[in-house]
Structures are given as C-alpha cells and as structure tokens.
C-alpha atoms as a PDB file:
ATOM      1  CA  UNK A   1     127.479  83.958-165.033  1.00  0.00           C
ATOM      2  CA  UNK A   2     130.776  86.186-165.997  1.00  0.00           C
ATOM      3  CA  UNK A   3     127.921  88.709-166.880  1.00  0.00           C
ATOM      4  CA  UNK A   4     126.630  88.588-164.157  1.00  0.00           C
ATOM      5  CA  UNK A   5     129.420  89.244-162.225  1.00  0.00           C
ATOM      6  CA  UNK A   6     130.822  91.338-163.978  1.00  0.00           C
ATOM      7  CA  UNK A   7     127.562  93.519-163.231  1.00  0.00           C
ATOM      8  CA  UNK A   8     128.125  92.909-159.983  1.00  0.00           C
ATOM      9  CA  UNK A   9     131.514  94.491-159.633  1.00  0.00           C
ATOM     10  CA  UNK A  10     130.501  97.272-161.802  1.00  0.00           C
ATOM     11  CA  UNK A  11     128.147  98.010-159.049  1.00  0.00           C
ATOM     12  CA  UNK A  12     130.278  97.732-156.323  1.00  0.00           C
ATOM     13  CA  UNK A  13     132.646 100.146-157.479  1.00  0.00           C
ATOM     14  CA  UNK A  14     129.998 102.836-158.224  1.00  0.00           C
ATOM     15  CA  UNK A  15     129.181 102.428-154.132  1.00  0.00           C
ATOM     16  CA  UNK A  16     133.540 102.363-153.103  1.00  0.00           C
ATOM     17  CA  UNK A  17     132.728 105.983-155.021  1.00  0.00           C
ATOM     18  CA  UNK A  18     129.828 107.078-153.025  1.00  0.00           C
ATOM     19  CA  UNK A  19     130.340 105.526-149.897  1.00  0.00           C
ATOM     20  CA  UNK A  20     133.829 105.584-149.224  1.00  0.00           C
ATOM     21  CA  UNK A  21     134.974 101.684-148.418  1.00  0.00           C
ATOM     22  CA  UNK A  22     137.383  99.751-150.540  1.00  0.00           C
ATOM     23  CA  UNK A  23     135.640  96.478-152.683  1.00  0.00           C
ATOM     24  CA  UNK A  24     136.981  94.035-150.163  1.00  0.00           C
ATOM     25  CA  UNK A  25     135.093  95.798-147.763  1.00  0.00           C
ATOM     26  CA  UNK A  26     131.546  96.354-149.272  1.00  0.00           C
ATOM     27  CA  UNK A  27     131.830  92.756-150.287  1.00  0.00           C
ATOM     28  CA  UNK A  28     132.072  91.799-146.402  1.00  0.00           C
ATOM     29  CA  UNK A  29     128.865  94.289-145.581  1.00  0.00           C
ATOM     30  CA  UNK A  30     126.901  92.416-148.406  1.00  0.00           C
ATOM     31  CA  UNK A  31     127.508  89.503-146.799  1.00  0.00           C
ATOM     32  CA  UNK A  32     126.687  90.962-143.456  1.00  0.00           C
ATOM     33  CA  UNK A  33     123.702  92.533-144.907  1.00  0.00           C
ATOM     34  CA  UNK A  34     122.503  89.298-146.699  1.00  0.00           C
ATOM     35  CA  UNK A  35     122.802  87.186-143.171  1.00  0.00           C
ATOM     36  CA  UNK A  36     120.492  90.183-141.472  1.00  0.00           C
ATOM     37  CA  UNK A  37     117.820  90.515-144.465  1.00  0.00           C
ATOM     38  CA  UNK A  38     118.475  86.324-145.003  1.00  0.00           C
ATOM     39  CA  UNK A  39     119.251  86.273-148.403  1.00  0.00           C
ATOM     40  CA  UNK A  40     116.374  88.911-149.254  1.00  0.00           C
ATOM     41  CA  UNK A  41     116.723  92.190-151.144  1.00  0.00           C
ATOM     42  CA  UNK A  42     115.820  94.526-148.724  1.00  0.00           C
ATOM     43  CA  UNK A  43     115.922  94.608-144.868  1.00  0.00           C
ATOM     44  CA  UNK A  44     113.198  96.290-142.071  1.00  0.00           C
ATOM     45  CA  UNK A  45     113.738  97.231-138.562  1.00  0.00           C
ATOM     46  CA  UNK A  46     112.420  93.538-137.081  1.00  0.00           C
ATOM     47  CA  UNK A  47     115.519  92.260-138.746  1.00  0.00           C
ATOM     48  CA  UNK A  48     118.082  94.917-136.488  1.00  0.00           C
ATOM     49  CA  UNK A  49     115.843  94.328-133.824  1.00  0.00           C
ATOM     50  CA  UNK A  50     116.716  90.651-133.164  1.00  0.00           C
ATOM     51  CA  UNK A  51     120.298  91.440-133.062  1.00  0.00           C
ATOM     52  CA  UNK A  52     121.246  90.335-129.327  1.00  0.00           C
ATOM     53  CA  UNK A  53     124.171  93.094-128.955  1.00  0.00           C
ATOM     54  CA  UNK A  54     121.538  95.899-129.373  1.00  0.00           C
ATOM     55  CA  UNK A  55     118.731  94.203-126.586  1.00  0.00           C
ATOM     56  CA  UNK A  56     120.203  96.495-123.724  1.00  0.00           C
ATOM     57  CA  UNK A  57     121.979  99.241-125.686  1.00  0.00           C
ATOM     58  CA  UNK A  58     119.741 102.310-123.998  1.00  0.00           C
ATOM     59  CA  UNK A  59     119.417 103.809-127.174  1.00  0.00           C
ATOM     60  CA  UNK A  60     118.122 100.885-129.663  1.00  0.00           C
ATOM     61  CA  UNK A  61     115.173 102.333-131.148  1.00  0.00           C
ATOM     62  CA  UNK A  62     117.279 105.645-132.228  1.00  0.00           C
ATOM     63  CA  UNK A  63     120.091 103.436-133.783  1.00  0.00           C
ATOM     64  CA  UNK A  64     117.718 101.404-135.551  1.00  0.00           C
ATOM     65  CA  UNK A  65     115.267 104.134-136.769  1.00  0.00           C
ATOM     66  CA  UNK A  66     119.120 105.688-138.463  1.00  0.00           C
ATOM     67  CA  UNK A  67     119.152 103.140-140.789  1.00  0.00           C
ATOM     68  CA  UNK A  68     115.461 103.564-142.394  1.00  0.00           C
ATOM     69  CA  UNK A  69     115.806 107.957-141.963  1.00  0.00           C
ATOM     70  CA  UNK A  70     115.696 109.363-145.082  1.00  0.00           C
ATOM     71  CA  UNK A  71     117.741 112.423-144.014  1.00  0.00           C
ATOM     72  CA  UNK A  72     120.834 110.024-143.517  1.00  0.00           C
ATOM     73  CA  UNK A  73     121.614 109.184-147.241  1.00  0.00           C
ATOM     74  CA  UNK A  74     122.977 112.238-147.877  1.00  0.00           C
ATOM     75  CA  UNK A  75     119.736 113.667-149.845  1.00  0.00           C
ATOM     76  CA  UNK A  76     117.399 116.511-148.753  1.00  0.00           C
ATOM     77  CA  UNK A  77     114.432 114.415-147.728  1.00  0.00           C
ATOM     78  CA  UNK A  78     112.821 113.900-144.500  1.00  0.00           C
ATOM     79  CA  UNK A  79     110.420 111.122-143.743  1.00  0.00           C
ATOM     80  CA  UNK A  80     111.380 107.269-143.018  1.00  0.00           C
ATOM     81  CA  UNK A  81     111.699 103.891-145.830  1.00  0.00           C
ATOM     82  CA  UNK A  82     109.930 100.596-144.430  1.00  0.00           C
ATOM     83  CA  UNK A  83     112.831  99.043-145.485  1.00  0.00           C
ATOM     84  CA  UNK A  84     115.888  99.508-147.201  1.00  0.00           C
ATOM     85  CA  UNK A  85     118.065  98.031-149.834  1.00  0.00           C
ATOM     86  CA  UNK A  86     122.179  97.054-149.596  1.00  0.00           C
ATOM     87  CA  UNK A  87     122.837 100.606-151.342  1.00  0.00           C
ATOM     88  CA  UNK A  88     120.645 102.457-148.153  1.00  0.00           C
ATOM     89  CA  UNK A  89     122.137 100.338-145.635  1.00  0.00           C
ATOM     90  CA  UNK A  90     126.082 100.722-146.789  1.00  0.00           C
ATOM     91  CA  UNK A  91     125.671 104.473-146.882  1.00  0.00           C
ATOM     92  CA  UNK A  92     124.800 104.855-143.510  1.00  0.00           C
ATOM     93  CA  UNK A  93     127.148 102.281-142.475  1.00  0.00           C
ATOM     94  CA  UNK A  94     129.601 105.050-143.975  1.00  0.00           C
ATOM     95  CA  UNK A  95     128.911 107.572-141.532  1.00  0.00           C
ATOM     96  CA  UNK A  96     131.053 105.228-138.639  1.00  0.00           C
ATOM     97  CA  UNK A  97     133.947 105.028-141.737  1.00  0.00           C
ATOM     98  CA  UNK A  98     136.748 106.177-139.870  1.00  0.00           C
ATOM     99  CA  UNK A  99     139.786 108.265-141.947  1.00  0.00           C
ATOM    100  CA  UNK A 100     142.777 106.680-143.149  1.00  0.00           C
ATOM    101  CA  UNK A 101     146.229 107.546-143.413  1.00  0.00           C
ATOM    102  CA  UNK A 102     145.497 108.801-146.854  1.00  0.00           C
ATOM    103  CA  UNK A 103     142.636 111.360-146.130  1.00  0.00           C
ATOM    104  CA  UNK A 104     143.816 114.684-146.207  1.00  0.00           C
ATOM    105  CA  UNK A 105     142.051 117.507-143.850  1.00  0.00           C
ATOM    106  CA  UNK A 106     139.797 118.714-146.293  1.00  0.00           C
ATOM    107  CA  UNK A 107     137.982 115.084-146.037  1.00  0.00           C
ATOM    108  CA  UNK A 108     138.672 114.541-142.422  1.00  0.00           C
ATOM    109  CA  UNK A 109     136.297 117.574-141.802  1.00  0.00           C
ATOM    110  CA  UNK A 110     133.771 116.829-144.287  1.00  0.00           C
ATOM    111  CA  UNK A 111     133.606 113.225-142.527  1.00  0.00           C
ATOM    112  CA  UNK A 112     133.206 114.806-139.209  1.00  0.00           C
ATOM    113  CA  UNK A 113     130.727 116.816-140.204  1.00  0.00           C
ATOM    114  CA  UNK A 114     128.507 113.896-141.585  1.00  0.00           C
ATOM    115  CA  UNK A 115     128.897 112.583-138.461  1.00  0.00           C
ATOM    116  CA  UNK A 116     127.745 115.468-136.209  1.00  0.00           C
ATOM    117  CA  UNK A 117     124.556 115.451-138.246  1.00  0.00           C
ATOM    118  CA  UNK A 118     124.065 111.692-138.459  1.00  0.00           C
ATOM    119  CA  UNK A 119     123.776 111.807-134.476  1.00  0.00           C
ATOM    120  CA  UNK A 120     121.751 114.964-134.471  1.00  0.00           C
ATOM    121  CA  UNK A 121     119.242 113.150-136.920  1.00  0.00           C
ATOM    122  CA  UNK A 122     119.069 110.547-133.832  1.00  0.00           C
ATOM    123  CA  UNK A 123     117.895 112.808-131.329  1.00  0.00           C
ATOM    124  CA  UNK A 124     115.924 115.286-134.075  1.00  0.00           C
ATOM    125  CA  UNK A 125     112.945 112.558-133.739  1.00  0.00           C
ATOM    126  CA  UNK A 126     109.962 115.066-135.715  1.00  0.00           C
ATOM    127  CA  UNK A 127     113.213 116.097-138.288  1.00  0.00           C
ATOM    128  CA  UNK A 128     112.415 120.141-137.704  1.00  0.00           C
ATOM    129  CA  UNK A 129     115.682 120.820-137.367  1.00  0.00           C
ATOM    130  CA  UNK A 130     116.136 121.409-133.903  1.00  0.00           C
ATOM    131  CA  UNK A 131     116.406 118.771-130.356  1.00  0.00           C
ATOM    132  CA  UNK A 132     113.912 119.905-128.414  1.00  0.00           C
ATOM    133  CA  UNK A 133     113.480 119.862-124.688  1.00  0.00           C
ATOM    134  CA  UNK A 134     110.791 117.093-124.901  1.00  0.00           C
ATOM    135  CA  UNK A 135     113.418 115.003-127.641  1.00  0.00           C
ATOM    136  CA  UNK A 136     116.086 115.313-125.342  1.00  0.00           C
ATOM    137  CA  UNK A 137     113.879 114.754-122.315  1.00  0.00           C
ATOM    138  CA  UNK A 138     113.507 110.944-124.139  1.00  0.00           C
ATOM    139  CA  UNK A 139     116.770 110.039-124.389  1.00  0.00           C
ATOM    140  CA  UNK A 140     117.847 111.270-120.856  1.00  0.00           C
ATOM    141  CA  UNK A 141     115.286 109.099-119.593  1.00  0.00           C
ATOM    142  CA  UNK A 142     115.900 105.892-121.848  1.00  0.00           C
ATOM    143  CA  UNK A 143     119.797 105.943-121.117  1.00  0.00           C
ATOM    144  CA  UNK A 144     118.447 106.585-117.001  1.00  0.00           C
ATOM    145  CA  UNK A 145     116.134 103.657-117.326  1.00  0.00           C
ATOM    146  CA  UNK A 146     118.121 101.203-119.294  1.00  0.00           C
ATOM    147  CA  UNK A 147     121.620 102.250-116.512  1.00  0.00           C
ATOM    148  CA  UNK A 148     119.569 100.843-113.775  1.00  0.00           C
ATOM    149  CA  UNK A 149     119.111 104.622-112.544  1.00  0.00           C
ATOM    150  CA  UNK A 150     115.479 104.489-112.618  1.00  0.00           C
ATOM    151  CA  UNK A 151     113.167 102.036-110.923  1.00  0.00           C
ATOM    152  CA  UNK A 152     111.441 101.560-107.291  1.00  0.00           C
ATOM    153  CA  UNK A 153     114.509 101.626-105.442  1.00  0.00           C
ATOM    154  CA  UNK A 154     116.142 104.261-107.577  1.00  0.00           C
ATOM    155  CA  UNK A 155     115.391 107.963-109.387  1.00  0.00           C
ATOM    156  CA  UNK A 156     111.661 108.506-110.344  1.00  0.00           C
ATOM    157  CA  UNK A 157     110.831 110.189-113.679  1.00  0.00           C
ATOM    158  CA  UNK A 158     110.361 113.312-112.026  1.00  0.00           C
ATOM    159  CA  UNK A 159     113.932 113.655-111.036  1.00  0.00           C
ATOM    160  CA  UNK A 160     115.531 112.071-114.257  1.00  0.00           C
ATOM    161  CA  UNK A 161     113.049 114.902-116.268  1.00  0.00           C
ATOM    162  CA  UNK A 162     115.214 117.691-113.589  1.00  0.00           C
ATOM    163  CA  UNK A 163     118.477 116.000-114.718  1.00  0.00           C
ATOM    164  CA  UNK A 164     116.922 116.746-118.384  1.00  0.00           C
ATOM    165  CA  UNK A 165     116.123 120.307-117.800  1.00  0.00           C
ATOM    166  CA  UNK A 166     119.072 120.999-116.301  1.00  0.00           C
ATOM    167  CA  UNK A 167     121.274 120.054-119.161  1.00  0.00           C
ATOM    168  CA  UNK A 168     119.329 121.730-121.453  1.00  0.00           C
ATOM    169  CA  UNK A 169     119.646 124.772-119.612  1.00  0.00           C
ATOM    170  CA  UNK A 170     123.105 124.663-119.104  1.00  0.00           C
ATOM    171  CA  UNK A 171     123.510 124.013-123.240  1.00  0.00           C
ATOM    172  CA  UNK A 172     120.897 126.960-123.528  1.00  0.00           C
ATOM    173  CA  UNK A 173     123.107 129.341-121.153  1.00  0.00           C
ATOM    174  CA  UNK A 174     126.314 128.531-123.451  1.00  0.00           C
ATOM    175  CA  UNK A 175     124.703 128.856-127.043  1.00  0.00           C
ATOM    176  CA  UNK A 176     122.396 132.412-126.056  1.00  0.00           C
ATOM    177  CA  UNK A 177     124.482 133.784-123.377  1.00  0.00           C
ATOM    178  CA  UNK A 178     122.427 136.851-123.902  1.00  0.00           C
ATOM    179  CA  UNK A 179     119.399 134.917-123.101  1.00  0.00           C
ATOM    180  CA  UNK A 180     117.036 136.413-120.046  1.00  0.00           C
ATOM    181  CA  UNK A 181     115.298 134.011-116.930  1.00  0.00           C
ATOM    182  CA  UNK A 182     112.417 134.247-118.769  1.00  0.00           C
ATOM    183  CA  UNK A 183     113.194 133.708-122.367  1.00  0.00           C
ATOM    184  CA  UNK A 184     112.120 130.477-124.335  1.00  0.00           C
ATOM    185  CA  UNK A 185     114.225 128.388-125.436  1.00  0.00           C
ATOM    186  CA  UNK A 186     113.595 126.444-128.872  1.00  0.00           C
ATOM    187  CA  UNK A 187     116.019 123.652-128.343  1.00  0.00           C
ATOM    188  CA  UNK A 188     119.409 122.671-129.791  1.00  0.00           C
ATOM    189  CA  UNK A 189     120.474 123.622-133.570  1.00  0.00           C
ATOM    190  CA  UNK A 190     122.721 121.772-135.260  1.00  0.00           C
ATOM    191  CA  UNK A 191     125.176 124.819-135.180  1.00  0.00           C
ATOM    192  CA  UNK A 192     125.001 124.869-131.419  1.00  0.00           C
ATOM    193  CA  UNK A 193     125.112 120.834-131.146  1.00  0.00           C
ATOM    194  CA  UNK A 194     128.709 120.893-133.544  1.00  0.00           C
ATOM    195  CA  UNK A 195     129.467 123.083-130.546  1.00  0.00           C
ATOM    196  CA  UNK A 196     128.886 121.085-128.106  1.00  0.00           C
ATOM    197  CA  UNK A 197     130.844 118.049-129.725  1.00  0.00           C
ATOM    198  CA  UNK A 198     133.920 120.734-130.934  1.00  0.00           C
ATOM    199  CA  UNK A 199     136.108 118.561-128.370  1.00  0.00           C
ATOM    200  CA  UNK A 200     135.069 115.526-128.655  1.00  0.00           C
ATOM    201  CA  UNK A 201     137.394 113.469-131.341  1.00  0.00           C
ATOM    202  CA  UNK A 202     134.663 111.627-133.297  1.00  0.00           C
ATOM    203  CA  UNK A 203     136.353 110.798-136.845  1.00  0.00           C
ATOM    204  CA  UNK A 204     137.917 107.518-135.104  1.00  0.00           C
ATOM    205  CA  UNK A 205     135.948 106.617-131.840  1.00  0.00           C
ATOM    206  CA  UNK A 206     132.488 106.490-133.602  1.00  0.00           C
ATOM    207  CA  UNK A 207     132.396 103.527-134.712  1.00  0.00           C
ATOM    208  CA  UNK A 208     130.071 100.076-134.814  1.00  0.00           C
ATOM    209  CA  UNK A 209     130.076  96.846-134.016  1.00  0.00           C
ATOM    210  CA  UNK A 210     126.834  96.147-133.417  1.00  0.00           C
ATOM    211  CA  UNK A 211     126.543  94.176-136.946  1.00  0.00           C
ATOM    212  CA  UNK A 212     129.512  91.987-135.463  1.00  0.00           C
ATOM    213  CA  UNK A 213     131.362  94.238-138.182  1.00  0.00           C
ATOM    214  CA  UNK A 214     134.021  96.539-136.534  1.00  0.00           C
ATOM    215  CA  UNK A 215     133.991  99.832-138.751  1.00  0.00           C
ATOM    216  CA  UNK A 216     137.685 100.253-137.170  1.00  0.00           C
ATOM    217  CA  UNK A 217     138.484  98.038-139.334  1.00  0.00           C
ATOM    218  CA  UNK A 218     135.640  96.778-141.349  1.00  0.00           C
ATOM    219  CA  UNK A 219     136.241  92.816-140.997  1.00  0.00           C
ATOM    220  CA  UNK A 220     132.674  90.678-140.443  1.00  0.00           C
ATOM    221  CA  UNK A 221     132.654  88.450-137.720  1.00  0.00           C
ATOM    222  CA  UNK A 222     130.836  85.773-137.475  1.00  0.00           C
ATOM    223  CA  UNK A 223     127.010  85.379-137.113  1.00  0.00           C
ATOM    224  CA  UNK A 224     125.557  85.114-133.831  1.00  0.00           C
ATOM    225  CA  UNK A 225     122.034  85.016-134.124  1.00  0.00           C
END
C-alpha cells in the first residue's frame, strides 16, 4: 500500500512539472476525472457529453472534441484519441491555468500563447493550419442557432452565412490590407488570429467551470450528474 502510494505521488509530481498545477490541485482533477470516467482509466466524449452545464453551451461539440485533439498536448501530431487517460485530460485542463503572483512575464506570454492556439485548434476543425471561411461559417451559425437568433420567427441560414462572410471579410481587410476585390482569401492563420485576440486579456478570463471545477481557482465542486 505505502508502495503504492508512494508511486502515486511520484507520478503526480512528474505532471505539477508538465502541467503546471500544484499536488493539491491535480489530486482534486483526479477526483474530478475519476467521477466523469466512473472510476475507469480512461474517459470518451459520451462521458463530457452528459455533463448538464455543457447541453446549451453553443459551442459543445468544439469544447469536447479539445479534449480528445491530439494537437492540444503540446506534441506535433494531428489527428484525434477515442479516449484519453488522466495525464491527456490534465494537460489540456492546463491551457485554462491562469498565472499566479509568482509567474514572471516570460511565462505569462508563453501561457498566453498556448492559449491562442488551444482556441484556434477549436475552430481549425480539418487541423491545416488555417480557419477557413466554411470553419468559421460553422461556428457563426451554431452560436446564431443555439442564441435563439435563428429559427421560423427569426434569421434564416442565409442571413446568419452574410453575418459569416462579413466578418471574415472584415478580418481579411485587416490582415492583407493590400488585398484586391477580387483576391481569394485562404482563411485565418494563427499569426493573424493572435492578432485579432492582441487586446483581449485571456491569461485570467479563460477559464472553466464546466467540470464544476473553477480553473480560477482550481477547487472541485460537487457532482451534479
């Protein structure tokens, strides 16, 4: 039993080193984890998809498909697991670890950064490397139909795929200024999509609680489902 344990914590501390948390909290996640998989090794996307505080979030399937995207523990693969182990699942939960009062800028940046691309890998669907109009199309459409925007008495899809367009033209007009009328547009890089969230303050609003675990401060709450 003490050897076993003893394992254990052995293990825990190699993933405070790669992931970021402190002990106390990875031991709350495993629990967390263990209540989603129920008590099994692994977990697949039917477990996150029963969780009631994701049934109307308008972007479910591309939060859920994060966790099981190979390009989102930081390793140059593309591709998708059918399921994932504790060690998968606490290193994405590290991309919503927010900075402390002990992270110095170099970090702060590097965090941010992980960030950027963990939410470009979300709209990236085919992983090429670029959001293209059809990707982006998707989500304008899901977060349209899922607001209430779209429906018999509302917006058809014709109108929400105009609202589409016209974003991506307007990100298209700021990234190739020198662009002509008639010039094709690939889509969004990753370059010009860091652009596009250069104001927004990320490193402490993006955070979860989803997993009734608050990455603000990385306390489980209790089960709900």
């Amino acid at each position: 039993m003490g050897a076993s344990e003893s394992r254990s914590e052995h293990q825990y501390h190699q993933l405070m080193e790669k992931t970021g948390f402190s002990l106390e909290q990875i031991k709350n996640l495993h629990i967390r984890f263990q209540h989603l998989s129920g008590n099994e090794e692994t977990i697949r996307r039917e477990n996150l998809d029963s969780i009631p505080a994701l049934a109307e979030n308008p972007i479910k399937k591309q939060i859920i498909d994060a966790f099981f995207d190979k390009r989102n523990q930081h390793e140059n693969e593309t591709g998708s697991f059918d399921q994932i182990g504790f060690e998968q699942f606490l290193m994405v939960m590290s991309h919503f670890r927010p900075p402390t009062l002990k992270t110095n800028e170099e970090e702060k940046m590097a965090m941010r950064k992980e960030k950027v691309r963990f939410l470009f890998n979300m709209h990236d669907t085919d992983s090429d490397g670029i959001i293209t109009l059809e990707e982006y199309r998707k989500v304008v459409m899901e977060l349209l139909s899922k607001s209430g925007a779209m429906g018999p008495d509302a917006m058809g899809p014709d109108t929400a795929r105009a609202i589409a367009d016209a974003a991506m033209l307007e990100v298209a007009s700021a990234s190739e200024p020198q662009m002509g009328p008639n010039d094709f547009y690939a889509g969004i890089t990753l370059e010009h999509f860091e652009q596009m969230l250069q104001r927004l303050e990320l490193e402490s609003r993006m955070y979860i609680r989803f997993l009734d675990v608050n990455t603000e401060t990385m306390h489980c709450g209790k089960a709900t489902m």
